[in-house]
PDB file of N, CA and C in Angstrom:
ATOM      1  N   UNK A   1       0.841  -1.174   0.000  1.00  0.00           N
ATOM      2  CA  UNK A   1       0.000   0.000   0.000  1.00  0.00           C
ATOM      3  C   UNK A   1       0.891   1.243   0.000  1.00  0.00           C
ATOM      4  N   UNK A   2       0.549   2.295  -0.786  1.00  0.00           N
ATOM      5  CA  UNK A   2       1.203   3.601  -1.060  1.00  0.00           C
ATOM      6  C   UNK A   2       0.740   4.795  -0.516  1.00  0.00           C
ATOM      7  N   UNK A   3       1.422   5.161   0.401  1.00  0.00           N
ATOM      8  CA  UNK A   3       1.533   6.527   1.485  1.00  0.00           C
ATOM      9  C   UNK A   3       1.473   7.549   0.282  1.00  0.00           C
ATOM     10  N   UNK A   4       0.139   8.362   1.034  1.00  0.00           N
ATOM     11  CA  UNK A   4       0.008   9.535  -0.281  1.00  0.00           C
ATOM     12  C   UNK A   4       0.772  10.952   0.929  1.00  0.00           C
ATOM     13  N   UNK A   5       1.772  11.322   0.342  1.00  0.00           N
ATOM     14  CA  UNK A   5       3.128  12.608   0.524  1.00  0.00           C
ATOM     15  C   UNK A   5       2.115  13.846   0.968  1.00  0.00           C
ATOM     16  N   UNK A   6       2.518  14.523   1.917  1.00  0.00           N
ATOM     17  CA  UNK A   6       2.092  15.654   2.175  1.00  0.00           C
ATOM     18  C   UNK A   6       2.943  16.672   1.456  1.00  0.00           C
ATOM     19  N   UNK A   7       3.934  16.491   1.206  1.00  0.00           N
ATOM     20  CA  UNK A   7       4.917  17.323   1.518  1.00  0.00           C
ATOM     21  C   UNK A   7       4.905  18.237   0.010  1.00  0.00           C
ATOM     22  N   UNK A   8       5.312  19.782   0.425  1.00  0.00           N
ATOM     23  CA  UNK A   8       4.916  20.551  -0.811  1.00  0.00           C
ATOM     24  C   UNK A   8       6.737  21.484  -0.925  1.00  0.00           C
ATOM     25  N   UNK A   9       6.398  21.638  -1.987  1.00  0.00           N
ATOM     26  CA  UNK A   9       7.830  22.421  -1.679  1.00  0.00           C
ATOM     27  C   UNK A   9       7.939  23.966  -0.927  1.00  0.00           C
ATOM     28  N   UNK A  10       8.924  24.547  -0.190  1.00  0.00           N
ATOM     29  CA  UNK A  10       8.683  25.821   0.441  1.00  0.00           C
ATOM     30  C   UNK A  10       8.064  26.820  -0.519  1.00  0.00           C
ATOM     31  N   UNK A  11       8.025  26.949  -1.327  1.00  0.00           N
ATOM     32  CA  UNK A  11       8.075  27.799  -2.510  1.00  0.00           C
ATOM     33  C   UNK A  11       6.162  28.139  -2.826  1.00  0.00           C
ATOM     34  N   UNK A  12       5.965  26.676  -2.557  1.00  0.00           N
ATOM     35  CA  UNK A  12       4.112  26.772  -2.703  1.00  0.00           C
ATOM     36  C   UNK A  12       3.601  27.321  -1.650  1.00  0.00           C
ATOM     37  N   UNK A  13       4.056  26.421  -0.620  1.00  0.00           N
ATOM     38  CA  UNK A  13       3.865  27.020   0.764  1.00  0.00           C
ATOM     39  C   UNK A  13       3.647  28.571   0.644  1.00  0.00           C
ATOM     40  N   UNK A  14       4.926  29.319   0.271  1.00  0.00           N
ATOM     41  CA  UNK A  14       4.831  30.965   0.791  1.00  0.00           C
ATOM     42  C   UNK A  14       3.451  30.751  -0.172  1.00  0.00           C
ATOM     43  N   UNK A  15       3.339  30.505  -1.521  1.00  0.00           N
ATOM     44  CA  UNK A  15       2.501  31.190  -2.581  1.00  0.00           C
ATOM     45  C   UNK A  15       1.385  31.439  -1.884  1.00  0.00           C
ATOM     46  N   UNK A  16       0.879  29.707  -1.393  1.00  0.00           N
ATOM     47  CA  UNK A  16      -0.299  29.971  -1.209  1.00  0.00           C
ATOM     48  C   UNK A  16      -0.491  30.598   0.393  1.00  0.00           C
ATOM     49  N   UNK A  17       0.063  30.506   0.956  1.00  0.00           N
ATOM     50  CA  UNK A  17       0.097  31.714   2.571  1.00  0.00           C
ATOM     51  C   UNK A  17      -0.042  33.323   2.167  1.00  0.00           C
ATOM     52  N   UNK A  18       0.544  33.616   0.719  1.00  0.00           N
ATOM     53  CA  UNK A  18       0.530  34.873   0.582  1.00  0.00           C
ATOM     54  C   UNK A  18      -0.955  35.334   0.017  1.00  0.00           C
ATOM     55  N   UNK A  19      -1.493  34.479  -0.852  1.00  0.00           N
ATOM     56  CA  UNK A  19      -2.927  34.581  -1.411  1.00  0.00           C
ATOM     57  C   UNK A  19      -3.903  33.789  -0.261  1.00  0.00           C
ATOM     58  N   UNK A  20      -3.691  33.444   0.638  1.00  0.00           N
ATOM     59  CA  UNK A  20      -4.722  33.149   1.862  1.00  0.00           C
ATOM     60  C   UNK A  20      -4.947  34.163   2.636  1.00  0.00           C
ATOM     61  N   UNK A  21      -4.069  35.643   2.643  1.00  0.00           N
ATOM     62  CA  UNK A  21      -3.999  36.184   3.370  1.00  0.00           C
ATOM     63  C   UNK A  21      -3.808  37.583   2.597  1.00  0.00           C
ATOM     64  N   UNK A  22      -3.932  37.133   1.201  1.00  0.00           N
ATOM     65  CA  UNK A  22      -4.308  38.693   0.143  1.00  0.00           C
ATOM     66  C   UNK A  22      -3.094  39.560   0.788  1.00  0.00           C
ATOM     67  N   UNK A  23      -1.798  38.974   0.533  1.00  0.00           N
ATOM     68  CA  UNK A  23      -0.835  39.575   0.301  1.00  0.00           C
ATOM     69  C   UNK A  23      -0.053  40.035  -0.704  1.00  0.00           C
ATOM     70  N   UNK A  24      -0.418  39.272  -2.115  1.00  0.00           N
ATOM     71  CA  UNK A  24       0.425  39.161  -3.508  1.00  0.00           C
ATOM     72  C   UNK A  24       0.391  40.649  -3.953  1.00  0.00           C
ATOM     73  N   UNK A  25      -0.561  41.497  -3.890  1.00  0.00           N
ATOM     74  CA  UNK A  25      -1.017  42.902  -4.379  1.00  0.00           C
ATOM     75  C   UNK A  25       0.284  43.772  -3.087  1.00  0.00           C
ATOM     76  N   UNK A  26      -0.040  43.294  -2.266  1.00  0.00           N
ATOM     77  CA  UNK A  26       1.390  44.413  -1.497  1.00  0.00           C
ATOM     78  C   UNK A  26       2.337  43.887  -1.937  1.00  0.00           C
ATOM     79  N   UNK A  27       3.193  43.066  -2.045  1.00  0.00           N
ATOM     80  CA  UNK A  27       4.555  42.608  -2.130  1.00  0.00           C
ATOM     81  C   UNK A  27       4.716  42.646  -3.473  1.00  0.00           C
ATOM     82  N   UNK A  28       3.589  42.493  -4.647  1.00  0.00           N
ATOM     83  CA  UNK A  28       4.222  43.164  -5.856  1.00  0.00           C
ATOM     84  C   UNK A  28       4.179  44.563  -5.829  1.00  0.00           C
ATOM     85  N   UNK A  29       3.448  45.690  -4.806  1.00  0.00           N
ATOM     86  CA  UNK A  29       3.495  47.095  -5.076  1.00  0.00           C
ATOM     87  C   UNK A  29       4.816  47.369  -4.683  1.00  0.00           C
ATOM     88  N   UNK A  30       5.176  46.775  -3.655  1.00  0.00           N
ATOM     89  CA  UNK A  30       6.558  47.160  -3.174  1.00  0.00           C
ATOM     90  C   UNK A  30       7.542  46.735  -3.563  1.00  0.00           C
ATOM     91  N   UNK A  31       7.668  45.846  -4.529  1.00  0.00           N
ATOM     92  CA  UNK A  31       8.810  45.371  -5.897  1.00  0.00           C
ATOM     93  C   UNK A  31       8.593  46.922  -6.680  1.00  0.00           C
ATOM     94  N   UNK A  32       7.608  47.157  -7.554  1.00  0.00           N
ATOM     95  CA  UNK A  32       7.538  47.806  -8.583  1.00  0.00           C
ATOM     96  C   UNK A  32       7.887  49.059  -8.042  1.00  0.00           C
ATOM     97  N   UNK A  33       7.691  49.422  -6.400  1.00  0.00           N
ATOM     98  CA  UNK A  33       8.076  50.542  -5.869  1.00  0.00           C
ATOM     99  C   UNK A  33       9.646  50.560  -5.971  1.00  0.00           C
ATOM    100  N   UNK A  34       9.744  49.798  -5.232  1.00  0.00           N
ATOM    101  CA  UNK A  34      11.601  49.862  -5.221  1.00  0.00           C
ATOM    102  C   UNK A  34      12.094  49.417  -6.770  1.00  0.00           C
ATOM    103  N   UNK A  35      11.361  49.667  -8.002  1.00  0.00           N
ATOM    104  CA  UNK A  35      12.084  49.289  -8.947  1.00  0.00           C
ATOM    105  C   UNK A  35      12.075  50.606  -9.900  1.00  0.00           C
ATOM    106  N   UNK A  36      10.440  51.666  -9.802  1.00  0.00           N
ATOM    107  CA  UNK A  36       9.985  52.445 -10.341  1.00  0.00           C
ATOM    108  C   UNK A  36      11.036  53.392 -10.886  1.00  0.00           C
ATOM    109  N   UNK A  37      11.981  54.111 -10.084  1.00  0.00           N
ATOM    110  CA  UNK A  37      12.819  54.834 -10.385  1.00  0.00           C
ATOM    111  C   UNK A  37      14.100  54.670 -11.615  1.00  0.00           C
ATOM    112  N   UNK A  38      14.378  52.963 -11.453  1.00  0.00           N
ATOM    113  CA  UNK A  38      15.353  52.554 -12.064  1.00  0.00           C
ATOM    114  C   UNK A  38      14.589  52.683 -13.456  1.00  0.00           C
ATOM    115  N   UNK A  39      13.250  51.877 -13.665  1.00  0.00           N
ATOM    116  CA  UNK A  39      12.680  51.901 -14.530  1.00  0.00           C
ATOM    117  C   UNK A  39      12.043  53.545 -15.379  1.00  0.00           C
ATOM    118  N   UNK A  40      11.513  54.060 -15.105  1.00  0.00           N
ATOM    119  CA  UNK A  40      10.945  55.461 -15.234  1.00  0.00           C
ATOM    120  C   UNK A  40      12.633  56.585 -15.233  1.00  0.00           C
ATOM    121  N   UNK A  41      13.712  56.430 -14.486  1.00  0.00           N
ATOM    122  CA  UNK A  41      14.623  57.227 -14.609  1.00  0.00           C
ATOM    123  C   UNK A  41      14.667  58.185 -13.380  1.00  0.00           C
ATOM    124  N   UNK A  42      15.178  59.275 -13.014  1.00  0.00           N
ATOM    125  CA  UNK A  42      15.225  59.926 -11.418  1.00  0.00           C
ATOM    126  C   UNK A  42      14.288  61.127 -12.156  1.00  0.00           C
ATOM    127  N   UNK A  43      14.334  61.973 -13.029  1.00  0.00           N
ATOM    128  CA  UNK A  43      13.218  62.835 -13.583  1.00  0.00           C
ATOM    129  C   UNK A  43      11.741  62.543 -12.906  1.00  0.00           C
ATOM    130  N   UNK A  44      11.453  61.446 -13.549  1.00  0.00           N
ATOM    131  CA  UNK A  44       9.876  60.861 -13.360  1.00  0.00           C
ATOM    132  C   UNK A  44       9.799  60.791 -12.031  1.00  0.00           C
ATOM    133  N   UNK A  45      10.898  60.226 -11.826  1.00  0.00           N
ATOM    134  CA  UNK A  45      10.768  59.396  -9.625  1.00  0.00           C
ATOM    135  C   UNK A  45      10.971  61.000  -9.218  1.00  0.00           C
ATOM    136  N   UNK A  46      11.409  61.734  -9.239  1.00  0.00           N
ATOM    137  CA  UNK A  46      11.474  63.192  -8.582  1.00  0.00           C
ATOM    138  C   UNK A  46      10.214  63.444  -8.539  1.00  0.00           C
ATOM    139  N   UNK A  47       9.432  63.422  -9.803  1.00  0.00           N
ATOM    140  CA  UNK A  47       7.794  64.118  -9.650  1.00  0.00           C
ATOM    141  C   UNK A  47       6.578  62.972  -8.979  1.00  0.00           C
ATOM    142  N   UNK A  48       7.373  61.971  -8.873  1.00  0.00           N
ATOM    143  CA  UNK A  48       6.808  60.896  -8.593  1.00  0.00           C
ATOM    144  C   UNK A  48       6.241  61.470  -6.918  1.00  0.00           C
ATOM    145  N   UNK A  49       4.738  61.065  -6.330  1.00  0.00           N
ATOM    146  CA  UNK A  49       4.209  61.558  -5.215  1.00  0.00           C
ATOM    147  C   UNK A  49       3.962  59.817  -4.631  1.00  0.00           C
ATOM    148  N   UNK A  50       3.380  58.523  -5.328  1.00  0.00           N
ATOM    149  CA  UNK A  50       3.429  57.666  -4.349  1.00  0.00           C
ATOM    150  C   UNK A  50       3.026  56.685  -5.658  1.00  0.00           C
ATOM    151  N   UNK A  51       2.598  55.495  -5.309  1.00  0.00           N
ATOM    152  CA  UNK A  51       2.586  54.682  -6.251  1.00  0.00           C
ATOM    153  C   UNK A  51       1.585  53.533  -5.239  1.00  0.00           C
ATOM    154  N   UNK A  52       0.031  53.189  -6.385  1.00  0.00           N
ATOM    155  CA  UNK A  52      -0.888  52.080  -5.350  1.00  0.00           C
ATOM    156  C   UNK A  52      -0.805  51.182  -6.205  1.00  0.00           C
ATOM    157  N   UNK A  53      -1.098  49.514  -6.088  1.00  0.00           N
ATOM    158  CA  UNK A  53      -1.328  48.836  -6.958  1.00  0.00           C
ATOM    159  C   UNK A  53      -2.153  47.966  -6.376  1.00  0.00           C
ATOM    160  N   UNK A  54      -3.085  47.659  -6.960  1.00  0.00           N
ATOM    161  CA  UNK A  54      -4.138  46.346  -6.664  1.00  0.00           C
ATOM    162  C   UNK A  54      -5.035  46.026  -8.143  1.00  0.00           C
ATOM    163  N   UNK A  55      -5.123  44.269  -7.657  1.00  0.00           N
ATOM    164  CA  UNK A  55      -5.344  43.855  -9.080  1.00  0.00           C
ATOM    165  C   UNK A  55      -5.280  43.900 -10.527  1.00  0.00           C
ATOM    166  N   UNK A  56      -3.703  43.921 -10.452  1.00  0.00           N
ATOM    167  CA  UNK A  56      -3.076  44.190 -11.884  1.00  0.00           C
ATOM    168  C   UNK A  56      -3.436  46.412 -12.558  1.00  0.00           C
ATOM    169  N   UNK A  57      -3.578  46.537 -11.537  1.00  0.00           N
ATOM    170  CA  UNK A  57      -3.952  48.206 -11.985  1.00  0.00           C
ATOM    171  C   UNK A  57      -2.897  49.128 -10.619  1.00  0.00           C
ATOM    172  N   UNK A  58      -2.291  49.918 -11.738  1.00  0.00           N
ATOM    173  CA  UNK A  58      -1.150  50.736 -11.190  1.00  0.00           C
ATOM    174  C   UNK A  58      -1.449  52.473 -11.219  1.00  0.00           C
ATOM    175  N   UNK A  59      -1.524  52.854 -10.051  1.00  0.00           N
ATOM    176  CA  UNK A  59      -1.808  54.237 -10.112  1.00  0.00           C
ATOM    177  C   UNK A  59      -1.187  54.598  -9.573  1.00  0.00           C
ATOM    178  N   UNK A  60      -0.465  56.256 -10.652  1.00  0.00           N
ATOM    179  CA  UNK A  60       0.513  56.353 -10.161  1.00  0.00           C
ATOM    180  C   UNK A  60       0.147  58.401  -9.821  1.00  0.00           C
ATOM    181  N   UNK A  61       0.891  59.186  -8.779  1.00  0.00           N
ATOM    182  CA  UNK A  61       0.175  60.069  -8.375  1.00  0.00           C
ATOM    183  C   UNK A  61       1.868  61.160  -8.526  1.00  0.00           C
ATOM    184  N   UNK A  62       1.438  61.961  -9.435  1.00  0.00           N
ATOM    185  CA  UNK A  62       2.324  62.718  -9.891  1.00  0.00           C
ATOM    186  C   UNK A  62       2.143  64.173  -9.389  1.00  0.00           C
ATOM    187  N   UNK A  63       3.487  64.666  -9.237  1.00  0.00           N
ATOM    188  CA  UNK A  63       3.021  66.146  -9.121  1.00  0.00           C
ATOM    189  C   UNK A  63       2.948  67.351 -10.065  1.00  0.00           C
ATOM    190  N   UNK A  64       3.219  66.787 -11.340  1.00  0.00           N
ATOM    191  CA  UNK A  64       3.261  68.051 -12.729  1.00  0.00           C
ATOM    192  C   UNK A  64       2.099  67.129 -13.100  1.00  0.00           C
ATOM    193  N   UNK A  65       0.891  67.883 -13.706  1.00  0.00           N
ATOM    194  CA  UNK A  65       0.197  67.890 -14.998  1.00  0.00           C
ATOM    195  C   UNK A  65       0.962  67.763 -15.803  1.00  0.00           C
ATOM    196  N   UNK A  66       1.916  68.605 -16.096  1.00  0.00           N
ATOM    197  CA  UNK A  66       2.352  68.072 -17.992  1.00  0.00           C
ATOM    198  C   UNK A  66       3.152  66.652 -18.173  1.00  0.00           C
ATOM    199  N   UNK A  67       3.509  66.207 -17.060  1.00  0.00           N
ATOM    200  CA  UNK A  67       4.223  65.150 -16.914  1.00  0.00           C
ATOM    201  C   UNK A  67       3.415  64.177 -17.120  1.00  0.00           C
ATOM    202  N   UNK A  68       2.247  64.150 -16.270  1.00  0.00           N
ATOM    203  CA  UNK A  68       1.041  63.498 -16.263  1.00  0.00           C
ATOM    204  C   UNK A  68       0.382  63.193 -17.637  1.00  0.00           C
ATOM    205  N   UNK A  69       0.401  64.478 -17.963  1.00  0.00           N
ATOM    206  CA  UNK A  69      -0.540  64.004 -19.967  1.00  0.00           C
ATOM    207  C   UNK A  69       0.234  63.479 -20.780  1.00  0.00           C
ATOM    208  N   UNK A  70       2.032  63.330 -20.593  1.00  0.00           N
ATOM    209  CA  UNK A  70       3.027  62.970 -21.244  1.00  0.00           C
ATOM    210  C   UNK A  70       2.803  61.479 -21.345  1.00  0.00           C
ATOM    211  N   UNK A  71       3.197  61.400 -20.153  1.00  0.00           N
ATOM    212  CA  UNK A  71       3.555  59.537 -19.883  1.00  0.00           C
ATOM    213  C   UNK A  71       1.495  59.472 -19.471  1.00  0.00           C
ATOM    214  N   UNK A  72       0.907  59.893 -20.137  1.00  0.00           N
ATOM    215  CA  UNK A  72      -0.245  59.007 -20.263  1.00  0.00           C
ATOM    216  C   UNK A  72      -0.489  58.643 -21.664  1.00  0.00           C
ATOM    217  N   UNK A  73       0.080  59.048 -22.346  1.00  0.00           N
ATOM    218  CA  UNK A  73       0.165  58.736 -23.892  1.00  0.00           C
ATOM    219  C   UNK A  73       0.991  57.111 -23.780  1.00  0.00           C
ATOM    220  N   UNK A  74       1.978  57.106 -22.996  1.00  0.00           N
ATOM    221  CA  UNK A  74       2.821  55.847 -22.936  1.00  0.00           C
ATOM    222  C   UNK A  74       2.594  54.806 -21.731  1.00  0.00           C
ATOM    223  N   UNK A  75       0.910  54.816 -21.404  1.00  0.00           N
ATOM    224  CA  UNK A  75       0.375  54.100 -20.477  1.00  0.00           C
ATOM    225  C   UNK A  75       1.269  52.518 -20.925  1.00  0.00           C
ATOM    226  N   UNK A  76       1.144  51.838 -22.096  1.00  0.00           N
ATOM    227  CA  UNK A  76       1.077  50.401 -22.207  1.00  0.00           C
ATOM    228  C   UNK A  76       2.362  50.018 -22.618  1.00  0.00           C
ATOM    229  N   UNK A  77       3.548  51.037 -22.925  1.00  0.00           N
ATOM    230  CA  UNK A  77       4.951  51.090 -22.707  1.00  0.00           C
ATOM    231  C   UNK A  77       5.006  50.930 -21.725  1.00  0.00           C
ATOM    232  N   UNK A  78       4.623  51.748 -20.721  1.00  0.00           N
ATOM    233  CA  UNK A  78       4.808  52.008 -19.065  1.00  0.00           C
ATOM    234  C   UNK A  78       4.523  49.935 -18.403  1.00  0.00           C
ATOM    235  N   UNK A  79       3.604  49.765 -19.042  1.00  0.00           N
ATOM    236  CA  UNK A  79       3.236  48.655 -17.934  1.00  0.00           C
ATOM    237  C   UNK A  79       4.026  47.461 -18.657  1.00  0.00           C
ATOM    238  N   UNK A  80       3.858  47.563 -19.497  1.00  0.00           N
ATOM    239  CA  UNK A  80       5.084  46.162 -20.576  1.00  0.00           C
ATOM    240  C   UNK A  80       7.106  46.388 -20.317  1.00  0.00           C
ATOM    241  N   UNK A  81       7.596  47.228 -19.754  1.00  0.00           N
ATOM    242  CA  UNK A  81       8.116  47.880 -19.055  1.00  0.00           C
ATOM    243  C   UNK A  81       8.253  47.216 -17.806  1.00  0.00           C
ATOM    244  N   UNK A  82       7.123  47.659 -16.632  1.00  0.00           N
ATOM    245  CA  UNK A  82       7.395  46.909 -15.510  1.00  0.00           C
ATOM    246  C   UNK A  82       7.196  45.093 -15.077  1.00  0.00           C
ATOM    247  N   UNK A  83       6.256  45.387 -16.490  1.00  0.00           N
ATOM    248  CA  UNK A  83       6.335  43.492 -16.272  1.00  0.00           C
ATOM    249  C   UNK A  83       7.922  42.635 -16.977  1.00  0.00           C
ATOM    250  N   UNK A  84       7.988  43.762 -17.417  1.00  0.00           N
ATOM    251  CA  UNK A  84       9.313  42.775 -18.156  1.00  0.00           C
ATOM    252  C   UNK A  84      10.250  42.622 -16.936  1.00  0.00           C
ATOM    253  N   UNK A  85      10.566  43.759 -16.444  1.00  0.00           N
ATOM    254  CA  UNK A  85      11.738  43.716 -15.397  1.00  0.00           C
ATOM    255  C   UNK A  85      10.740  43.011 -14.154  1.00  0.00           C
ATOM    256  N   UNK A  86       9.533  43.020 -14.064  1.00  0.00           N
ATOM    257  CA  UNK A  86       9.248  41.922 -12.993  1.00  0.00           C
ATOM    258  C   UNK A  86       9.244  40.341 -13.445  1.00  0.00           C
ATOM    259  N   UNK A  87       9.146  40.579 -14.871  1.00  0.00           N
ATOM    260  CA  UNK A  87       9.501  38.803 -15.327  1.00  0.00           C
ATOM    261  C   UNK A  87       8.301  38.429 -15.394  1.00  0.00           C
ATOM    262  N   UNK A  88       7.568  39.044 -15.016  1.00  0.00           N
ATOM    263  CA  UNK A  88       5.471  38.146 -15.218  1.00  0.00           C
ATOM    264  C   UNK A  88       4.632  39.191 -15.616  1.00  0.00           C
ATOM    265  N   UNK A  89       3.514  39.200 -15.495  1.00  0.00           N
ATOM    266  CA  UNK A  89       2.627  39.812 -16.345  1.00  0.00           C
ATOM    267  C   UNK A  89       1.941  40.097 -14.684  1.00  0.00           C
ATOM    268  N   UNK A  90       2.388  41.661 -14.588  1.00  0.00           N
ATOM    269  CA  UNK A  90       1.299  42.119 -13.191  1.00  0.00           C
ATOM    270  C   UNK A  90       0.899  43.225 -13.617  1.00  0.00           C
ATOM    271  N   UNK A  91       1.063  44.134 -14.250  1.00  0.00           N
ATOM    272  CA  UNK A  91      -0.041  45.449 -14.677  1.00  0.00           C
ATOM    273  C   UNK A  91      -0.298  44.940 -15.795  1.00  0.00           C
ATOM    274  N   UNK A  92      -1.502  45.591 -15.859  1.00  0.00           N
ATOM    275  CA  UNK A  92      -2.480  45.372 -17.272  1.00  0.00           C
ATOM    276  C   UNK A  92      -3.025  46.519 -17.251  1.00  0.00           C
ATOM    277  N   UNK A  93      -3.205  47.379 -16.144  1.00  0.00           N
ATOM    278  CA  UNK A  93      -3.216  49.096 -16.975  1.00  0.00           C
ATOM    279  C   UNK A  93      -2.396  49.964 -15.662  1.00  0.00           C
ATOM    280  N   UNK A  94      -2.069  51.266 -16.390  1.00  0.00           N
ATOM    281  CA  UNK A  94      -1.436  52.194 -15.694  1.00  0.00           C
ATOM    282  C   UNK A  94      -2.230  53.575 -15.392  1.00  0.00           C
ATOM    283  N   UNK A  95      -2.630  53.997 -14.767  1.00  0.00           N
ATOM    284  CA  UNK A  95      -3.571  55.406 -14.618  1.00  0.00           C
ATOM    285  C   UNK A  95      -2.129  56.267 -13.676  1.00  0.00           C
ATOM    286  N   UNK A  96      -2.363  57.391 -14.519  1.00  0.00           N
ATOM    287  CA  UNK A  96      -1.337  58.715 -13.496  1.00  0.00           C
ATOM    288  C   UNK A  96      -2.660  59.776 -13.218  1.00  0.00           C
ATOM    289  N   UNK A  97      -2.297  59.907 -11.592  1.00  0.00           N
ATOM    290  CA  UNK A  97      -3.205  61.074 -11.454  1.00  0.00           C
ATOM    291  C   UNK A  97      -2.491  62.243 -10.982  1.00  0.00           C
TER     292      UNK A  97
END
């Protein structure tokens, strides 16, 4: 008779502890936070006021208007951009307010 394995690897474990407990939306805001600048350049991160993300939607809170109508033209650059350097597909839209 064959013993059915509990055993999962650490790796699932965190996954699913992090989505039992609707964590995945913070810990990717705070990747894309600590990445925003590298990505966007120190210009953008200077006018940059804070950055929210939940469910694949990134809003980002600027302090120039003209900056704002600029890089809203390059919403889907902007998010193909941070998914690349995050390696997965987590924004699917970008709003600057």
């Amino acid at each position: 008779m064959q013993r059915r394995s509990n055993e999962q690897s650490l790796g699932d474990v965190i996954k699913e502890f992090l989505k039992a407990y609707q964590m995945e939306d913070r810990i990717t805001e705070v990747k894309i936070h600590s990445m925003w600048q590298q990505i966007m350049g120190d210009h953008i991160h200077q006018y940059t006021e804070k950055l929210y993300y939940k469910d694949k939607l990134l809003i980002v809170y600027l302090r120039s208007a003209p900056l704002r109508e600029e890089l809203s033209r390059a919403k889907t650059k902007i998010a193909g951009m941070i998914n690349k350097e995050m390696k997965k597909d987590v924004v699917r839209e970008v709003v600057f307010r």
